[in-house]
N, C-alpha and C. Protein backbone atom coordinates (compact mmCIF):
# COMPACT_ATOMS: atom_id res chain seq x y z
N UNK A 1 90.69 135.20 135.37
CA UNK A 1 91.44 134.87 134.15
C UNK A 1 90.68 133.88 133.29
N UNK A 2 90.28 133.02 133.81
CA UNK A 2 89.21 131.55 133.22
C UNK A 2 88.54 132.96 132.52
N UNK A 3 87.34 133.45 133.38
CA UNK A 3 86.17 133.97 133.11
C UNK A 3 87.01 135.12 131.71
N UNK A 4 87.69 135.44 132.14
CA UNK A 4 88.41 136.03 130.69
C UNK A 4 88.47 135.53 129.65
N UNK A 5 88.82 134.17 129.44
CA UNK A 5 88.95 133.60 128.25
C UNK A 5 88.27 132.86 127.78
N UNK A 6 87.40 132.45 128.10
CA UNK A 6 86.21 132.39 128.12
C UNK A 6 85.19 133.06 127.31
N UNK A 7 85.07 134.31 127.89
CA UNK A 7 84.53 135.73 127.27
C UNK A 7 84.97 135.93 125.94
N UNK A 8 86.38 135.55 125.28
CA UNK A 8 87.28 135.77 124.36
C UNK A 8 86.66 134.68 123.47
N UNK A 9 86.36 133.78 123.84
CA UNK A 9 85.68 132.44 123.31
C UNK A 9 85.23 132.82 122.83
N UNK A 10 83.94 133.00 123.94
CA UNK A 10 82.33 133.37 122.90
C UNK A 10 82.06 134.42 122.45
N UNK A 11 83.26 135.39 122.48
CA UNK A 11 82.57 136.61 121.74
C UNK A 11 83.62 135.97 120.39
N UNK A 12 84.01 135.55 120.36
CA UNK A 12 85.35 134.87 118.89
C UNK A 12 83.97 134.18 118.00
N UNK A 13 83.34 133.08 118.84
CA UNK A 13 82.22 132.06 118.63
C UNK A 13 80.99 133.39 117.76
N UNK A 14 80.83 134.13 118.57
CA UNK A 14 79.57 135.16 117.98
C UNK A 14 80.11 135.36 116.84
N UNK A 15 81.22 136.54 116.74
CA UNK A 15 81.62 136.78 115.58
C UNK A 15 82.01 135.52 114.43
N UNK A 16 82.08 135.24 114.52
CA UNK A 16 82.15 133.70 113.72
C UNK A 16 80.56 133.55 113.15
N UNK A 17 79.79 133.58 113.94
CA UNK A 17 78.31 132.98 113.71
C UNK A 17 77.46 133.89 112.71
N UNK A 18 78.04 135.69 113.07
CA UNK A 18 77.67 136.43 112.85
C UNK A 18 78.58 136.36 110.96
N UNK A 19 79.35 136.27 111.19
CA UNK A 19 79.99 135.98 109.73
C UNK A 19 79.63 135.32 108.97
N UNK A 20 79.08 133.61 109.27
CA UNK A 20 78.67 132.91 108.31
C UNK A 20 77.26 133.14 108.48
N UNK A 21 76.16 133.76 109.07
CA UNK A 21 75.11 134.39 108.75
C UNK A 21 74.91 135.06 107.43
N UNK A 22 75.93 136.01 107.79
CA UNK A 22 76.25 137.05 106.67
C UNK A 22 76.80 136.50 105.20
N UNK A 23 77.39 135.52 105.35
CA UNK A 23 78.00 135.00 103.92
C UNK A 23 76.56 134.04 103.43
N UNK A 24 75.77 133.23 104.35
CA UNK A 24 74.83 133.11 103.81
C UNK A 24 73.67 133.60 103.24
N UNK A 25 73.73 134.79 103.96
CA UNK A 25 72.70 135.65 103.45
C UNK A 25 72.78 135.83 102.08
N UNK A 26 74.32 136.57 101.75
CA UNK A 26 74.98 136.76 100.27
C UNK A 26 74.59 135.40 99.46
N UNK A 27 74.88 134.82 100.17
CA UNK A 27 74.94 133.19 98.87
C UNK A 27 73.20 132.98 98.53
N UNK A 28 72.41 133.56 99.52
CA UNK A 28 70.87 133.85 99.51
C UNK A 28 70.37 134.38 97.76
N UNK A 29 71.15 135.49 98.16
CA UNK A 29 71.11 136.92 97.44
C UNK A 29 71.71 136.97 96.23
N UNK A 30 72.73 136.20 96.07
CA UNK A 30 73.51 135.64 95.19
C UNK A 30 72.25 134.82 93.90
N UNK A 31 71.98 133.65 94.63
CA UNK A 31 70.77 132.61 93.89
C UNK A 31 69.71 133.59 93.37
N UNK A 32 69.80 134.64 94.34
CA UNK A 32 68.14 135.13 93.11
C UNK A 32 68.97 136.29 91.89
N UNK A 33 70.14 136.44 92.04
CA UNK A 33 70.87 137.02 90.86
C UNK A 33 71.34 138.39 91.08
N UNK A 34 71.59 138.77 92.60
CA UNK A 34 71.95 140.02 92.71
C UNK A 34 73.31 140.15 92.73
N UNK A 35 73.74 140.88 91.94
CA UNK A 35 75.13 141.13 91.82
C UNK A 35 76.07 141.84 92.59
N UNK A 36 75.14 142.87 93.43
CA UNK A 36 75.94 143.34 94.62
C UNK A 36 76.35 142.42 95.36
N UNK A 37 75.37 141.77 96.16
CA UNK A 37 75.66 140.52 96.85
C UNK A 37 76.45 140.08 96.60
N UNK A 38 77.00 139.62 95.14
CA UNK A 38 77.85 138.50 94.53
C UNK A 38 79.30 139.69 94.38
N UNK A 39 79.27 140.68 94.33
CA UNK A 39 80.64 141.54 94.55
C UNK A 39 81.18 141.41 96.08
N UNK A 40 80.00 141.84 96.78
CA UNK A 40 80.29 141.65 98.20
C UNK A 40 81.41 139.88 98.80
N UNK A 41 80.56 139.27 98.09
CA UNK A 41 81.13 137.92 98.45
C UNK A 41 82.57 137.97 98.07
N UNK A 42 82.79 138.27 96.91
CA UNK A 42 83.66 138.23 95.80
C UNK A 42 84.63 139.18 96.50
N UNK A 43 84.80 140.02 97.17
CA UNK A 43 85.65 141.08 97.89
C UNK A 43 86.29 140.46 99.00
N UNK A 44 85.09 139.60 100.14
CA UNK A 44 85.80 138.74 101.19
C UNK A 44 86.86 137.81 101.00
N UNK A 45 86.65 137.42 99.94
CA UNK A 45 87.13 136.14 99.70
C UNK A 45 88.30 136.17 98.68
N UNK A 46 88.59 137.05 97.80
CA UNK A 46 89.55 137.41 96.78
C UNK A 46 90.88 136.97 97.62
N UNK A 47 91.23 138.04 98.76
CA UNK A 47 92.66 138.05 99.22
C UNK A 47 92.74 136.64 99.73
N UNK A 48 91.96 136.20 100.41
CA UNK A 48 91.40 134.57 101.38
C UNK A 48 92.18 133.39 99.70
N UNK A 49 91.50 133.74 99.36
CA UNK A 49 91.73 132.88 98.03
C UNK A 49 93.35 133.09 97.21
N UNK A 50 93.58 134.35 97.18
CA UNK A 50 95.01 134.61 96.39
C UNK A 50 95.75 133.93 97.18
N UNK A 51 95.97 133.97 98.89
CA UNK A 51 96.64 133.37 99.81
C UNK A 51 96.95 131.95 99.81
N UNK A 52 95.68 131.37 99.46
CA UNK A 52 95.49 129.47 99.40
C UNK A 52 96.81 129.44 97.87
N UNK A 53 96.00 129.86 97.28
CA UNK A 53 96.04 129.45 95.60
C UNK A 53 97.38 129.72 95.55
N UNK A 54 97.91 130.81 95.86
CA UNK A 54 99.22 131.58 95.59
C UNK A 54 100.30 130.79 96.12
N UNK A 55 99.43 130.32 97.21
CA UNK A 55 100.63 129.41 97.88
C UNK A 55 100.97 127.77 97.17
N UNK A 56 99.46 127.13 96.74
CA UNK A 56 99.50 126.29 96.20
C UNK A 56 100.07 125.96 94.54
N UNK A 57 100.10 127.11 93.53
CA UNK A 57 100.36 127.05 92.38
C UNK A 57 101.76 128.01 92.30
N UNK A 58 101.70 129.30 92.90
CA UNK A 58 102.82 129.65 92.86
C UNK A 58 103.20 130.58 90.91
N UNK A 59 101.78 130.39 90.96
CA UNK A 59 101.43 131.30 89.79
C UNK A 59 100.53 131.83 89.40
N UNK A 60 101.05 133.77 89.71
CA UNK A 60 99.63 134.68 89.35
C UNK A 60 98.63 134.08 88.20
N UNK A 61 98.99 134.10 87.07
CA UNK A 61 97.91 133.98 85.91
C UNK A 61 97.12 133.38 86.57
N UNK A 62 97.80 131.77 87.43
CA UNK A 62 96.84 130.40 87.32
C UNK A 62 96.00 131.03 88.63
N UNK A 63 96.18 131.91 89.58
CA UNK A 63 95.69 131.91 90.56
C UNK A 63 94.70 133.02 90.24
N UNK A 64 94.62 133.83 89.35
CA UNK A 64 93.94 134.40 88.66
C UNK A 64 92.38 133.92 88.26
N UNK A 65 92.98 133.11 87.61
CA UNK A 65 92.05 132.32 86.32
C UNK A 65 91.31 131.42 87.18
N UNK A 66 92.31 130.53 88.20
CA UNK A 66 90.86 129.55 89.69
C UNK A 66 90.21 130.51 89.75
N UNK A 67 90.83 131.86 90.51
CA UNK A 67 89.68 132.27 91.18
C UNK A 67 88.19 133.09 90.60
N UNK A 68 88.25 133.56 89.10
CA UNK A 68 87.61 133.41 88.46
C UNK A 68 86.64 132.46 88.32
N UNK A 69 87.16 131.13 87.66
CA UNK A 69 86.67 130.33 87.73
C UNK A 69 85.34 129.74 88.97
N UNK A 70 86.38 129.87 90.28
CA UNK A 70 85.68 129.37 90.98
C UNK A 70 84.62 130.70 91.32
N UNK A 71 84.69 131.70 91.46
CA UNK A 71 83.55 132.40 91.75
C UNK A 71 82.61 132.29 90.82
N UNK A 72 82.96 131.81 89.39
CA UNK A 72 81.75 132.16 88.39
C UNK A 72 80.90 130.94 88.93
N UNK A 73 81.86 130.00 89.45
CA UNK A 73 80.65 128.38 89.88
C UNK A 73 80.05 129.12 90.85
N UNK A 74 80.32 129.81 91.77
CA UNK A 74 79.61 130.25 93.10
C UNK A 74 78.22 131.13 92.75
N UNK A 75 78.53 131.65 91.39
CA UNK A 75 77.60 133.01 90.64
C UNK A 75 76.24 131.99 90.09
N UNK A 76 76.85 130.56 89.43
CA UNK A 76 76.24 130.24 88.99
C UNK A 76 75.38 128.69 89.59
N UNK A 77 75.86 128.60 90.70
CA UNK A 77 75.64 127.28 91.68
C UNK A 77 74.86 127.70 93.26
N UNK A 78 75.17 128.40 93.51
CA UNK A 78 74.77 129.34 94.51
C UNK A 78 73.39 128.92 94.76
N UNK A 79 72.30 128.46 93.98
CA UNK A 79 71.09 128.10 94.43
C UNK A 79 71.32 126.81 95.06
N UNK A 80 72.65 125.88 94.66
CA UNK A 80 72.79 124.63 95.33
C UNK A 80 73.31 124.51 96.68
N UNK A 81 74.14 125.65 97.35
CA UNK A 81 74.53 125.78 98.43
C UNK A 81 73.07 125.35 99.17
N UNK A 82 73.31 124.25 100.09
CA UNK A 82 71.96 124.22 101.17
C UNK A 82 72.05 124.34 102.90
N UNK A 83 73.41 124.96 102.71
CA UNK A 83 73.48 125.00 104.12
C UNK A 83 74.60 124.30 105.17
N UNK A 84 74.38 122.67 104.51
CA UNK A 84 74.76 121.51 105.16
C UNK A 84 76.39 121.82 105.96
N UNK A 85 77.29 122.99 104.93
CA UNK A 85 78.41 123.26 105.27
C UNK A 85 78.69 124.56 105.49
N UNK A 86 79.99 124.50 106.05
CA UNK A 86 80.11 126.62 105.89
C UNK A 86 80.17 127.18 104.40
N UNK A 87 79.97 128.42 104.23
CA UNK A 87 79.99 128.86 102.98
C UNK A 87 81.22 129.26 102.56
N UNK A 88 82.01 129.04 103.55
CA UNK A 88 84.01 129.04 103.78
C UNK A 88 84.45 127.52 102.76
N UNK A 89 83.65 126.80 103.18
CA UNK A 89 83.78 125.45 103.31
C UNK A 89 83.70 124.80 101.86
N UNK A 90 82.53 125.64 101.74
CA UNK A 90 82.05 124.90 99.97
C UNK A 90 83.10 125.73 98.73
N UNK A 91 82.69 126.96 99.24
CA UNK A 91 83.96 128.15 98.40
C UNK A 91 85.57 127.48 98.14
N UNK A 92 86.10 127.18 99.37
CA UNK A 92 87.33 126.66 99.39
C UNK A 92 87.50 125.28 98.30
N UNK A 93 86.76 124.51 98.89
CA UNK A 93 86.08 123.12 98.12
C UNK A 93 86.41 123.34 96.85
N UNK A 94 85.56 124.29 96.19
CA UNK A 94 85.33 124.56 94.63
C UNK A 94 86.87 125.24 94.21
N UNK A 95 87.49 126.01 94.99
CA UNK A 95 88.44 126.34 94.61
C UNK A 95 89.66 125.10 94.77
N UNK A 96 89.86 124.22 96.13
CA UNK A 96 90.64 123.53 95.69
C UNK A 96 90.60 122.43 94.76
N UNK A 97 89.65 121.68 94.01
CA UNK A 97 89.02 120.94 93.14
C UNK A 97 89.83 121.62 91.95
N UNK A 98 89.56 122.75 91.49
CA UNK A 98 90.10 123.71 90.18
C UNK A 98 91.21 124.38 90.30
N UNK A 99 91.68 124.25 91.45
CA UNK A 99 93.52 124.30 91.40
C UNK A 99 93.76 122.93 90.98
N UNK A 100 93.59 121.98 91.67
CA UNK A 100 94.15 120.77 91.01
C UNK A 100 94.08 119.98 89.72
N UNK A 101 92.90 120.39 89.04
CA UNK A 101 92.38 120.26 87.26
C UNK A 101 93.59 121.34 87.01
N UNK A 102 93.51 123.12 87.28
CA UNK A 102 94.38 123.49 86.43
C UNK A 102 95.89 122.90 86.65
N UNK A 103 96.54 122.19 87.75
CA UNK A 103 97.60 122.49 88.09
C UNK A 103 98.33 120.84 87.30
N UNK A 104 97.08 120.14 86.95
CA UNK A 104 97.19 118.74 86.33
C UNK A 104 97.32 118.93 85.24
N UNK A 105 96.54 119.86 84.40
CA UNK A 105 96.52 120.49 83.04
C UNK A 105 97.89 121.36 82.13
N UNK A 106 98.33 121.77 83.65
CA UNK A 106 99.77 122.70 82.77
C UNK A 106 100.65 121.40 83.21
N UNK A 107 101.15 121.67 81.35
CA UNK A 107 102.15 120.60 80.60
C UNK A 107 103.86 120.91 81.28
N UNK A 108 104.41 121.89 81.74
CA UNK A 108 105.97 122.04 82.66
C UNK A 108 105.42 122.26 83.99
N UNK A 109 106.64 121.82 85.57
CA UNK A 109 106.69 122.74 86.33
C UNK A 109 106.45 124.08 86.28
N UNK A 110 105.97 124.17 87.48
CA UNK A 110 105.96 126.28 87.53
C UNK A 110 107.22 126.71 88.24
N UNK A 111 108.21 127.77 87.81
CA UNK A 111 109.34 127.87 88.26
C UNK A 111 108.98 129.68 88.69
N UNK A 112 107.98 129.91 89.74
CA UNK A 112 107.45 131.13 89.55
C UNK A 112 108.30 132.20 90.70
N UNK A 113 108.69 133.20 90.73
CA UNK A 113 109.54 134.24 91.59
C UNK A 113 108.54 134.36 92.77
N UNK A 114 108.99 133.85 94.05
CA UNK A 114 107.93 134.49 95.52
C UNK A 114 107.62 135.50 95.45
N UNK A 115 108.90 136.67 94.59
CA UNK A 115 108.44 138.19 95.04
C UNK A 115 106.71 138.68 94.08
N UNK A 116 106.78 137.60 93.01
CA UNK A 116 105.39 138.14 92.44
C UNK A 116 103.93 137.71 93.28
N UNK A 117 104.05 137.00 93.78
CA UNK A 117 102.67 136.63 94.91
C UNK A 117 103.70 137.11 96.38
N UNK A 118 103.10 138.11 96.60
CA UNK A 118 103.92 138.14 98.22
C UNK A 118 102.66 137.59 99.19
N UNK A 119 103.65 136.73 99.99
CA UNK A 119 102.85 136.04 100.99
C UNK A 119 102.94 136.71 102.50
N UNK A 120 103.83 137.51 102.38
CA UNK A 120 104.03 137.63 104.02
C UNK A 120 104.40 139.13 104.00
N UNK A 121 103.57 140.37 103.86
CA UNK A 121 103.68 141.13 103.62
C UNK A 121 105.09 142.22 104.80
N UNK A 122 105.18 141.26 105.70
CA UNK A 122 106.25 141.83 106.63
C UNK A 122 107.31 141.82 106.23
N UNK A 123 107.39 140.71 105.26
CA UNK A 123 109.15 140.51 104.94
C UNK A 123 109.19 141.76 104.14
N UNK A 124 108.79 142.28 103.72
CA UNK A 124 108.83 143.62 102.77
C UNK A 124 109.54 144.96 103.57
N UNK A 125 109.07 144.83 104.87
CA UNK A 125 109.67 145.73 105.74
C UNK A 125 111.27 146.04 105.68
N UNK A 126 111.49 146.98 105.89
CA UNK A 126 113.16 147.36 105.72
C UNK A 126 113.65 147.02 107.16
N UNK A 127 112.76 146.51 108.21
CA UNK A 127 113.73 146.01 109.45
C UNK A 127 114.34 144.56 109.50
N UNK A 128 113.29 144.10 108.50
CA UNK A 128 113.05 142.52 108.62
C UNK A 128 114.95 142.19 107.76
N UNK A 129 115.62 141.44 108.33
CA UNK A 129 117.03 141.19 107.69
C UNK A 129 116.67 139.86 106.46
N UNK A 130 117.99 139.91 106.35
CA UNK A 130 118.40 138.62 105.36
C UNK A 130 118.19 137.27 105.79
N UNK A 131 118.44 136.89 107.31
CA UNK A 131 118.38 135.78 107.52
C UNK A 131 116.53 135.47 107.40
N UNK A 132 116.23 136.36 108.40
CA UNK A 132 114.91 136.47 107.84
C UNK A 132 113.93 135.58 106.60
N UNK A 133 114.28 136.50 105.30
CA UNK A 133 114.15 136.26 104.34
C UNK A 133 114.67 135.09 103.94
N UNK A 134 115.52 134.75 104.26
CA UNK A 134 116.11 133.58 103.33
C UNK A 134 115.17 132.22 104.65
N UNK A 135 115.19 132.61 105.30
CA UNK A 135 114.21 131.28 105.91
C UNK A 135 112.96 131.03 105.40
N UNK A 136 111.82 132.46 105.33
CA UNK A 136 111.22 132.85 104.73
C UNK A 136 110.97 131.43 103.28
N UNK A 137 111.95 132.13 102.53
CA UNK A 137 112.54 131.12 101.38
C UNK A 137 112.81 129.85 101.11
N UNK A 138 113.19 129.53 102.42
CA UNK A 138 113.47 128.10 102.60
C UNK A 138 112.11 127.11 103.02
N UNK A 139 111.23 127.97 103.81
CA UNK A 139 109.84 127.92 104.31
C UNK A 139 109.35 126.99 103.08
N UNK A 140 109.24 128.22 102.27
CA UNK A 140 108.51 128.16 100.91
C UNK A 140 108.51 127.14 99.60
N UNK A 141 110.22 126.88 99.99
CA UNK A 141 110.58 126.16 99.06
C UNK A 141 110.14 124.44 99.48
N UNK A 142 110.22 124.47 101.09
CA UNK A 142 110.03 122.92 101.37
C UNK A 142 108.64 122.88 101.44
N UNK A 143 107.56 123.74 101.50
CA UNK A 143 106.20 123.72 100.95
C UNK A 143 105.96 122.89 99.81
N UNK A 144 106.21 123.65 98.73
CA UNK A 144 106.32 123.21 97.60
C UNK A 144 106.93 121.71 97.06
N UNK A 145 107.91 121.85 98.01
CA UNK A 145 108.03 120.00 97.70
C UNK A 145 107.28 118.97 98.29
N UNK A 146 106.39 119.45 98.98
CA UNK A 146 105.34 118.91 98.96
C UNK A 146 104.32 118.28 98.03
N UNK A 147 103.74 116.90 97.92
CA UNK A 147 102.67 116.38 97.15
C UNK A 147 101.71 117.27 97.57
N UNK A 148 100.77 117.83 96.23
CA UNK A 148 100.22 118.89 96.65
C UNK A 148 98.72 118.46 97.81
N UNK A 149 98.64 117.79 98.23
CA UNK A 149 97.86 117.38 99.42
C UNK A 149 98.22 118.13 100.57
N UNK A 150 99.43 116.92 100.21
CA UNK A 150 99.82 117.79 101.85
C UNK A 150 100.37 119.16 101.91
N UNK A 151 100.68 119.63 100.99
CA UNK A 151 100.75 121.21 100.90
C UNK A 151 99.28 121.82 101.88
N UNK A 152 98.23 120.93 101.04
CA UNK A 152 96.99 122.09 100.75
C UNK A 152 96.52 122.05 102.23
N UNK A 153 96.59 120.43 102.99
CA UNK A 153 96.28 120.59 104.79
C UNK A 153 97.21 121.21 105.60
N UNK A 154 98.43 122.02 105.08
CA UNK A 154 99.34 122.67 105.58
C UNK A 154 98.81 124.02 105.79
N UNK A 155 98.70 124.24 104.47
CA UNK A 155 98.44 125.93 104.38
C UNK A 155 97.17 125.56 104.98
N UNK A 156 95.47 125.41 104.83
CA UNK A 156 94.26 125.13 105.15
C UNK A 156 94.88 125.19 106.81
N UNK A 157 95.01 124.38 107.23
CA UNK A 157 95.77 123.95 108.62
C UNK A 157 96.32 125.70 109.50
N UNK A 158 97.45 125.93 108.97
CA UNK A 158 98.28 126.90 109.83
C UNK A 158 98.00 128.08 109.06
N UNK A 159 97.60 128.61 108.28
CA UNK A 159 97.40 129.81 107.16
C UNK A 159 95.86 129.92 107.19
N UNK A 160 95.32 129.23 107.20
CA UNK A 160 93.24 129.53 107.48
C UNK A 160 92.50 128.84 108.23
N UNK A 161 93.36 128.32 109.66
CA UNK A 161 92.94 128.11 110.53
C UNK A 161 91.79 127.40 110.70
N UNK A 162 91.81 126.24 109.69
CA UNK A 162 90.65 124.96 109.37
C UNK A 162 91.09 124.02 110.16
N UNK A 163 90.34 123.75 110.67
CA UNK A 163 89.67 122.21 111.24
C UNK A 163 89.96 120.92 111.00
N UNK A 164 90.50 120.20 110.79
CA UNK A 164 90.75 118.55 110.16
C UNK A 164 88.98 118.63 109.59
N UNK A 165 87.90 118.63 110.81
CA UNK A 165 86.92 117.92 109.73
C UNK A 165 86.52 118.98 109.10
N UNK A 166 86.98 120.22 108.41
CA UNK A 166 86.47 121.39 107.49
C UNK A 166 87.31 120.72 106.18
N UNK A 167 88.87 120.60 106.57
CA UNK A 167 89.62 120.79 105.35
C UNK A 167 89.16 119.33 104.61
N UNK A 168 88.53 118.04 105.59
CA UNK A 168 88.26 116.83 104.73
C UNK A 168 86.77 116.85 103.90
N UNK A 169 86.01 117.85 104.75
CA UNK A 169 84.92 118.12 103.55
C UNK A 169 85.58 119.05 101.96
N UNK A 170 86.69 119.93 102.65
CA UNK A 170 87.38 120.51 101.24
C UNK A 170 87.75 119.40 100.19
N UNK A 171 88.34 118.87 101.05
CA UNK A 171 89.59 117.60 99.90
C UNK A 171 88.49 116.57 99.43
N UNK A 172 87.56 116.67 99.94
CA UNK A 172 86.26 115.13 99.81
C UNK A 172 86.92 113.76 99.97
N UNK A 173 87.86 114.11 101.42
CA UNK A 173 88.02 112.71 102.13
C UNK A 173 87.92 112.36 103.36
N UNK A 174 88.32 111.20 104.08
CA UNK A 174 87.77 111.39 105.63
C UNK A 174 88.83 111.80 106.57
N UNK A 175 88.40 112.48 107.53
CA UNK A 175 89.55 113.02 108.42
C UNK A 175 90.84 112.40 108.90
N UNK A 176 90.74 111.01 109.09
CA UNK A 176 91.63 110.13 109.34
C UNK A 176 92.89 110.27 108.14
N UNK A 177 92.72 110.65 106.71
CA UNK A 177 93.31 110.77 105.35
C UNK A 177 93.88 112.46 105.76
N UNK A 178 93.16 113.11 106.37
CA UNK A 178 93.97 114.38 106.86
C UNK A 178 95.04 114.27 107.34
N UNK A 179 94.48 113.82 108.24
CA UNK A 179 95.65 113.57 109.54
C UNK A 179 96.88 112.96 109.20
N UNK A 180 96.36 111.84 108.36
CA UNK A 180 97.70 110.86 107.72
C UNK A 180 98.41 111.99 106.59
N UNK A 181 98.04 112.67 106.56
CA UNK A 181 98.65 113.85 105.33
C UNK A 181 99.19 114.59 106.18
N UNK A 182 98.50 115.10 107.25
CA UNK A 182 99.55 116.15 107.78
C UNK A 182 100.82 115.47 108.70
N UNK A 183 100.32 114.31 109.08
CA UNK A 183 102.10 113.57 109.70
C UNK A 183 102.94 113.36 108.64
N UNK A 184 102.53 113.02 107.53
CA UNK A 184 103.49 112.87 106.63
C UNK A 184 104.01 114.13 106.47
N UNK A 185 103.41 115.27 106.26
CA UNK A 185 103.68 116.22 105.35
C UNK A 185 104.46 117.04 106.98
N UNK A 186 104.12 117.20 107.92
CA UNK A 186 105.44 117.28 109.57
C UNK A 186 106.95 116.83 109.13
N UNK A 187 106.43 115.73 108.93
CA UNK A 187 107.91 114.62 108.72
C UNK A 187 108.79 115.41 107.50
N UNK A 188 108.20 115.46 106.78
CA UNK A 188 109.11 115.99 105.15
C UNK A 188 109.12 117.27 105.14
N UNK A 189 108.74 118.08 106.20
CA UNK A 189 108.96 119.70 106.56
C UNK A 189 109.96 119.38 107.45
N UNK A 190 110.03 118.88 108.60
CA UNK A 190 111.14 118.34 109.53
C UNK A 190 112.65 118.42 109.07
N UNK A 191 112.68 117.56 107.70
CA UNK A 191 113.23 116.86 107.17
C UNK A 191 113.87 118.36 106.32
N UNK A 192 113.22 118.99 105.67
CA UNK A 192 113.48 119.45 104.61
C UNK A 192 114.65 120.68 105.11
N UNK A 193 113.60 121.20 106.23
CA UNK A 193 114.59 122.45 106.61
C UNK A 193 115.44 122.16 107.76
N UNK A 194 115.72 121.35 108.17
CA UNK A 194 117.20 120.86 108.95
C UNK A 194 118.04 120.74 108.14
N UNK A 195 117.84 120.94 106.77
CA UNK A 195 119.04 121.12 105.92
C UNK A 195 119.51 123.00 105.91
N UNK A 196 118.32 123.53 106.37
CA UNK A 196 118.51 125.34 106.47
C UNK A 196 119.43 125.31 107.45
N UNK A 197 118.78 124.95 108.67
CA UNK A 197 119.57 125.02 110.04
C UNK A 197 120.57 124.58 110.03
N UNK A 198 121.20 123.26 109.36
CA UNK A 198 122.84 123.09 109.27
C UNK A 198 123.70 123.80 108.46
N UNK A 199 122.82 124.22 107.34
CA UNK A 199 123.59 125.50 106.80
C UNK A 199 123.77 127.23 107.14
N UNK A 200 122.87 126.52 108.39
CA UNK A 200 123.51 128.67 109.13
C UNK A 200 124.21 128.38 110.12
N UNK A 201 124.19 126.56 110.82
CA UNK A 201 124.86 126.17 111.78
C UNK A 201 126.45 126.61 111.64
């Protein structure tokens, strides 16, 4: 059983290695101006990105327009990538940096419908019930009341399966400032939906 999981490890570890090989290669290929390359990249990372963003802004256009944005920096920066980080790492980076300019920039709240970014493509299912959904909902909603920090080591965290020291090279702070974000941001999820549970109580 050990020797099983184990095995599960390092073949998880390969594929992993074998991935950011491959994204570096692109980001290679990218710098000398090949555009396949730069579609290729641009394909991995689209849904990866609608997921963060979608969750964080909670509005197509704006999640649109980052990710634009941030790929054109990747199209056009790409010779600066040197390695030092994953190419997960810097990508994310650039994108969460330009969610937070655009999300500082728009003058109202966003009051945007879940059903237009679907996040959880199961709830769509005709088995999945109401209660379901409405937790679903409630999920979502105590997200969002979140300071968008601790939103972003939430989702980064349980939704893309980052690292404390990945998501503090994202945020450009030190891991210890993670951590203190994600207890806070436990506490006020805790908090938020024990108000769900006494209302189905």
């Amino acid at each position: 059983m050990a020797q099983n999981r184990e095995a599960d490890v390092t073949g998880t570890e390969s594929r992993a290695s074998a991935t950011e090989l491959n994204e570096q290669h692109l980001i290679s290929r990218i710098a000398e101006g090949d555009r396949r390359a730069f579609e290729a990249l641009y394909r991995n990372y689209f849904p990866r990105l609608v997921k963060f963003l979608g969750r964080m802004t909670r509005s197509l256009a704006l999640v649109e327009e980052i990710i634009n944005d941030t790929m054109l920096t990747v199209w056009q920066k790409a010779f600066s990538f040197n390695g030092s980080c994953k190419v997960s790492t810097w990508i994310f980076a650039i994108a969460y940096r330009k969610a937070l300019k655009g999300l500082r920039q728009m003058d109202e709240p966003l009051e945007q419908d879940n059903d237009e970014i679907c996040l959880d493509e199961s709830l769509n299912e005709p088995e999945q019930g109401v209660m379901h959904k409405e937790l679903h909902a409630s999920i979502e909603q105590a997200l969002h009341a979140l300071p968008i920090e601790q939103s972003a080591v939430i989702h980064l965290t349980y939704f893309h399966g980052m690292a404390y020291g990945e998501i503090a090279e994202i945020m450009d702070c030190p891991v210890n400032t993670v951590k203190t974000r994600m207890f806070h941001a436990r506490r006020r999820l805790k908090t938020l939906l024990s108000y769900y549970v006494e209302a189905q109580g």
